[in-house]
N, C-alpha and C. Protein backbone atom coordinates (compact mmCIF):
# COMPACT_ATOMS: atom_id res chain seq x y z
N UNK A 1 0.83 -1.19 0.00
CA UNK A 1 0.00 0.00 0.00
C UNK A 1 0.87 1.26 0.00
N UNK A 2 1.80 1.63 0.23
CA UNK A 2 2.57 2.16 1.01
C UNK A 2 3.31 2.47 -0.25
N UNK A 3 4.02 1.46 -1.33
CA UNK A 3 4.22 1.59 -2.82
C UNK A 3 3.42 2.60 -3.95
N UNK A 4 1.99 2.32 -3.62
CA UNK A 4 0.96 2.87 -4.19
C UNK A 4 1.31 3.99 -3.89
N UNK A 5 0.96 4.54 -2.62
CA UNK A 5 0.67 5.95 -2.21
C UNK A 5 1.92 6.60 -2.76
N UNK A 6 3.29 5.97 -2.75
CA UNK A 6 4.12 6.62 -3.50
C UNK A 6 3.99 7.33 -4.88
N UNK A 7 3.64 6.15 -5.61
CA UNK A 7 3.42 6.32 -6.75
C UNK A 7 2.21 7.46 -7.22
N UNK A 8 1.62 7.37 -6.39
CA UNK A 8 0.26 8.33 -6.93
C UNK A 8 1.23 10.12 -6.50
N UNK A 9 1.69 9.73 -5.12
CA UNK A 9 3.16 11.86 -4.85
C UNK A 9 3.49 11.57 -6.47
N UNK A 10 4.40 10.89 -6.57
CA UNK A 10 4.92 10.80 -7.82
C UNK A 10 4.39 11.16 -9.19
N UNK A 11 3.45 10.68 -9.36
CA UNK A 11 2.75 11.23 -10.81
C UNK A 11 2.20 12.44 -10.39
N UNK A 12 1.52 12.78 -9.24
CA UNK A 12 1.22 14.14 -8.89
C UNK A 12 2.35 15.92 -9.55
N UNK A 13 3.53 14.94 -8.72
CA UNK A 13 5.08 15.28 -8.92
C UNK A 13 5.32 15.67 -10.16
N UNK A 14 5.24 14.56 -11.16
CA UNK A 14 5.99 14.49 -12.44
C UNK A 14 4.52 15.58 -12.85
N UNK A 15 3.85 15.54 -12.93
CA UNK A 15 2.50 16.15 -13.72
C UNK A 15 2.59 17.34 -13.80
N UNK A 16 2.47 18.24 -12.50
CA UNK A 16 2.78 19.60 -11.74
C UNK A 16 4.33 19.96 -12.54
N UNK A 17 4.82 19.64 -12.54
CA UNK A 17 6.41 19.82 -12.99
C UNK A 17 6.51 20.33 -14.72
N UNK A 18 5.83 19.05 -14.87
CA UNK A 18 5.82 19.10 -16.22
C UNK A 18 5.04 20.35 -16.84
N UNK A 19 3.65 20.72 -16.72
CA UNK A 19 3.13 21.60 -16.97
C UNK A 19 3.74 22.77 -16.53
N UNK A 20 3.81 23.67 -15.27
CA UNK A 20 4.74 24.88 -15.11
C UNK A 20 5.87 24.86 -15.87
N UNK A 21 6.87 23.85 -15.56
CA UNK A 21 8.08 24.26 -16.57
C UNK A 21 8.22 24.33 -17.89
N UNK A 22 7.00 23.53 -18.47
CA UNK A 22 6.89 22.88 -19.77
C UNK A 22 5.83 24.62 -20.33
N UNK A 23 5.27 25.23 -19.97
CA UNK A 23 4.75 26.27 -20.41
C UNK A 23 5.46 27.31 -19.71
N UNK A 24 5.87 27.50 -19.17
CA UNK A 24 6.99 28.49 -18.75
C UNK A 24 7.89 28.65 -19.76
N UNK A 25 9.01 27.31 -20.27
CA UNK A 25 9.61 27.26 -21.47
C UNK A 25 9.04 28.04 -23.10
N UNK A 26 7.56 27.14 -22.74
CA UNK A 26 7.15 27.24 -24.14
C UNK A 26 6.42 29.27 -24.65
N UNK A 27 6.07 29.52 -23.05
CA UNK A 27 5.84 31.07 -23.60
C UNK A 27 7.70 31.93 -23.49
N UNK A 28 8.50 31.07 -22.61
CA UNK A 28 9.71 31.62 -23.32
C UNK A 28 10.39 31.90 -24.37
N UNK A 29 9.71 31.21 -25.00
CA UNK A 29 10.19 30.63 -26.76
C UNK A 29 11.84 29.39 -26.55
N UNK A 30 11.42 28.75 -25.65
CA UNK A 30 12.23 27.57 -25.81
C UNK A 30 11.34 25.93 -26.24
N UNK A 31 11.17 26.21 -27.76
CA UNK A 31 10.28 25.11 -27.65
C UNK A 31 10.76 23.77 -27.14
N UNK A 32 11.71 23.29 -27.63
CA UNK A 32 12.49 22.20 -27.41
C UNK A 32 12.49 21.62 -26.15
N UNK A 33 12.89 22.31 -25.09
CA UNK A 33 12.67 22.44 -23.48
C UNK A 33 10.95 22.34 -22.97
N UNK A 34 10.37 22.64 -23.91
CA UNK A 34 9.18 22.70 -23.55
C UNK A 34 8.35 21.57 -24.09
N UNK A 35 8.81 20.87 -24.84
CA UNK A 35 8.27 19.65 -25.50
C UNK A 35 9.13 18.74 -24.65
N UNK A 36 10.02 18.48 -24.33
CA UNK A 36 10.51 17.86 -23.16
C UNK A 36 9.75 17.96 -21.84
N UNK A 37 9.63 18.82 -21.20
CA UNK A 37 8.88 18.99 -19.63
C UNK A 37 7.25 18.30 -20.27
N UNK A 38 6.93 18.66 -21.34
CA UNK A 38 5.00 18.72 -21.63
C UNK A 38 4.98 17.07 -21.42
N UNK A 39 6.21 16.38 -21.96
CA UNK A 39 6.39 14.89 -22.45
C UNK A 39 5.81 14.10 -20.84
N UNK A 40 6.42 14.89 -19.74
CA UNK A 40 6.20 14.24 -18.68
C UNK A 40 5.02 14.21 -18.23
N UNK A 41 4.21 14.90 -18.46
CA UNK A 41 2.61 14.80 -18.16
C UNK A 41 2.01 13.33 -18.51
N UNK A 42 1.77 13.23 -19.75
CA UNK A 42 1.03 11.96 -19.30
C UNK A 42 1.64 10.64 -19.29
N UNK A 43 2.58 11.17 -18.77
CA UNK A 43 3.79 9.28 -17.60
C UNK A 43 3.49 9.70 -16.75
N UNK A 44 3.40 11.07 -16.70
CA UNK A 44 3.28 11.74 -14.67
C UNK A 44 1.16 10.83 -14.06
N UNK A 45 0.40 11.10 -15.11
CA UNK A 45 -0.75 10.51 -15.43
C UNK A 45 -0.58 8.80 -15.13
N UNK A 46 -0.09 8.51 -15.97
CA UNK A 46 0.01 7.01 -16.41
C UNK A 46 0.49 6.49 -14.86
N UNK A 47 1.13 6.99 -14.28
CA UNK A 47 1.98 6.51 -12.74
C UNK A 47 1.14 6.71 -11.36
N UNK A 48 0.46 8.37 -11.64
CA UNK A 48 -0.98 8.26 -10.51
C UNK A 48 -2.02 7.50 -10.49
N UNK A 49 -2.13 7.25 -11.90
CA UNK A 49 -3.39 6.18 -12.28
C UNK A 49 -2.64 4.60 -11.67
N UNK A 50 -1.74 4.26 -12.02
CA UNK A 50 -1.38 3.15 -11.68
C UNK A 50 -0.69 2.77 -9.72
N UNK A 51 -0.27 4.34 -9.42
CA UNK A 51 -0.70 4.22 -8.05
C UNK A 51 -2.02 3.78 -7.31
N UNK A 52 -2.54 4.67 -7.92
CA UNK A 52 -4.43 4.70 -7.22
C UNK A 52 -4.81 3.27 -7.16
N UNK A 53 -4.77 2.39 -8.40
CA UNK A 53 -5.15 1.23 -8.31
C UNK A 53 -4.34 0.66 -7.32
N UNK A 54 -3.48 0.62 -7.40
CA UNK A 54 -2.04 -0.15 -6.43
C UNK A 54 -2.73 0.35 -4.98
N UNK A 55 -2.71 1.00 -4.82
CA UNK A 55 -3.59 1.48 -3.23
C UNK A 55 -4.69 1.26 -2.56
N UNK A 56 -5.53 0.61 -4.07
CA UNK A 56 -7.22 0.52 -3.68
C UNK A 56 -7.22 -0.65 -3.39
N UNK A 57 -6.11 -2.00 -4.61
CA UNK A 57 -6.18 -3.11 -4.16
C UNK A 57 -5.33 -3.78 -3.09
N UNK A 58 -4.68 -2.57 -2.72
CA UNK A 58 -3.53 -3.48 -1.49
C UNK A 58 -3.92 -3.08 0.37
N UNK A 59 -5.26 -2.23 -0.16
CA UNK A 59 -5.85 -1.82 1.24
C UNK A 59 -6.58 -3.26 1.66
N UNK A 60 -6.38 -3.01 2.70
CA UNK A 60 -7.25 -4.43 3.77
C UNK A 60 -8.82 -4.27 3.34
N UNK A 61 -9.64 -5.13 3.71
CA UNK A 61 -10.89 -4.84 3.53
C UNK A 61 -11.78 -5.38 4.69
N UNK A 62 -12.36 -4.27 5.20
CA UNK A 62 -12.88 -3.86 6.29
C UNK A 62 -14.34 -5.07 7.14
N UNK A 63 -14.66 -5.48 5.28
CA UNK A 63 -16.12 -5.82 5.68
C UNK A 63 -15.83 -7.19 5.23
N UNK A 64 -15.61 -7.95 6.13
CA UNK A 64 -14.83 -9.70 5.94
C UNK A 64 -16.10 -10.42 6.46
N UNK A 65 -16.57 -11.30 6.15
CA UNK A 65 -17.65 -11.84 6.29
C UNK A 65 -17.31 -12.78 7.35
């Protein structure tokens, strides 16, 4: 569980990052730099999504018959 929750900071991380620096660059007129940072968005995506699941299925479950 504990993996998960990482992973979900993490794509949070990479996502946030990517967008500010990645349009920061790009109204700089550094496109290049800016197609680089934009790139990390949806891995930054792809890694929260694959946290979340990782978290939902590695939680205990409460209501055990």
């Amino acid at each position: 569980m504990r993996t998960g929750r990482l992973a979900v900071y993490s794509g949070i991380a990479m996502t946030t990052a990517g967008l500010v620096v990645g349009f920061t660059a790009m109204f700089m007129g550094k496109q290049e730099m800016a197609i680089n940072w934009l790139t990390l968005v949806p891995f930054g995506f792809v890694i929260m999504l694959a946290g979340t699941v990782a978290a939902q299925l590695g939680r205990r479950s409460d209501d055990e018959n």
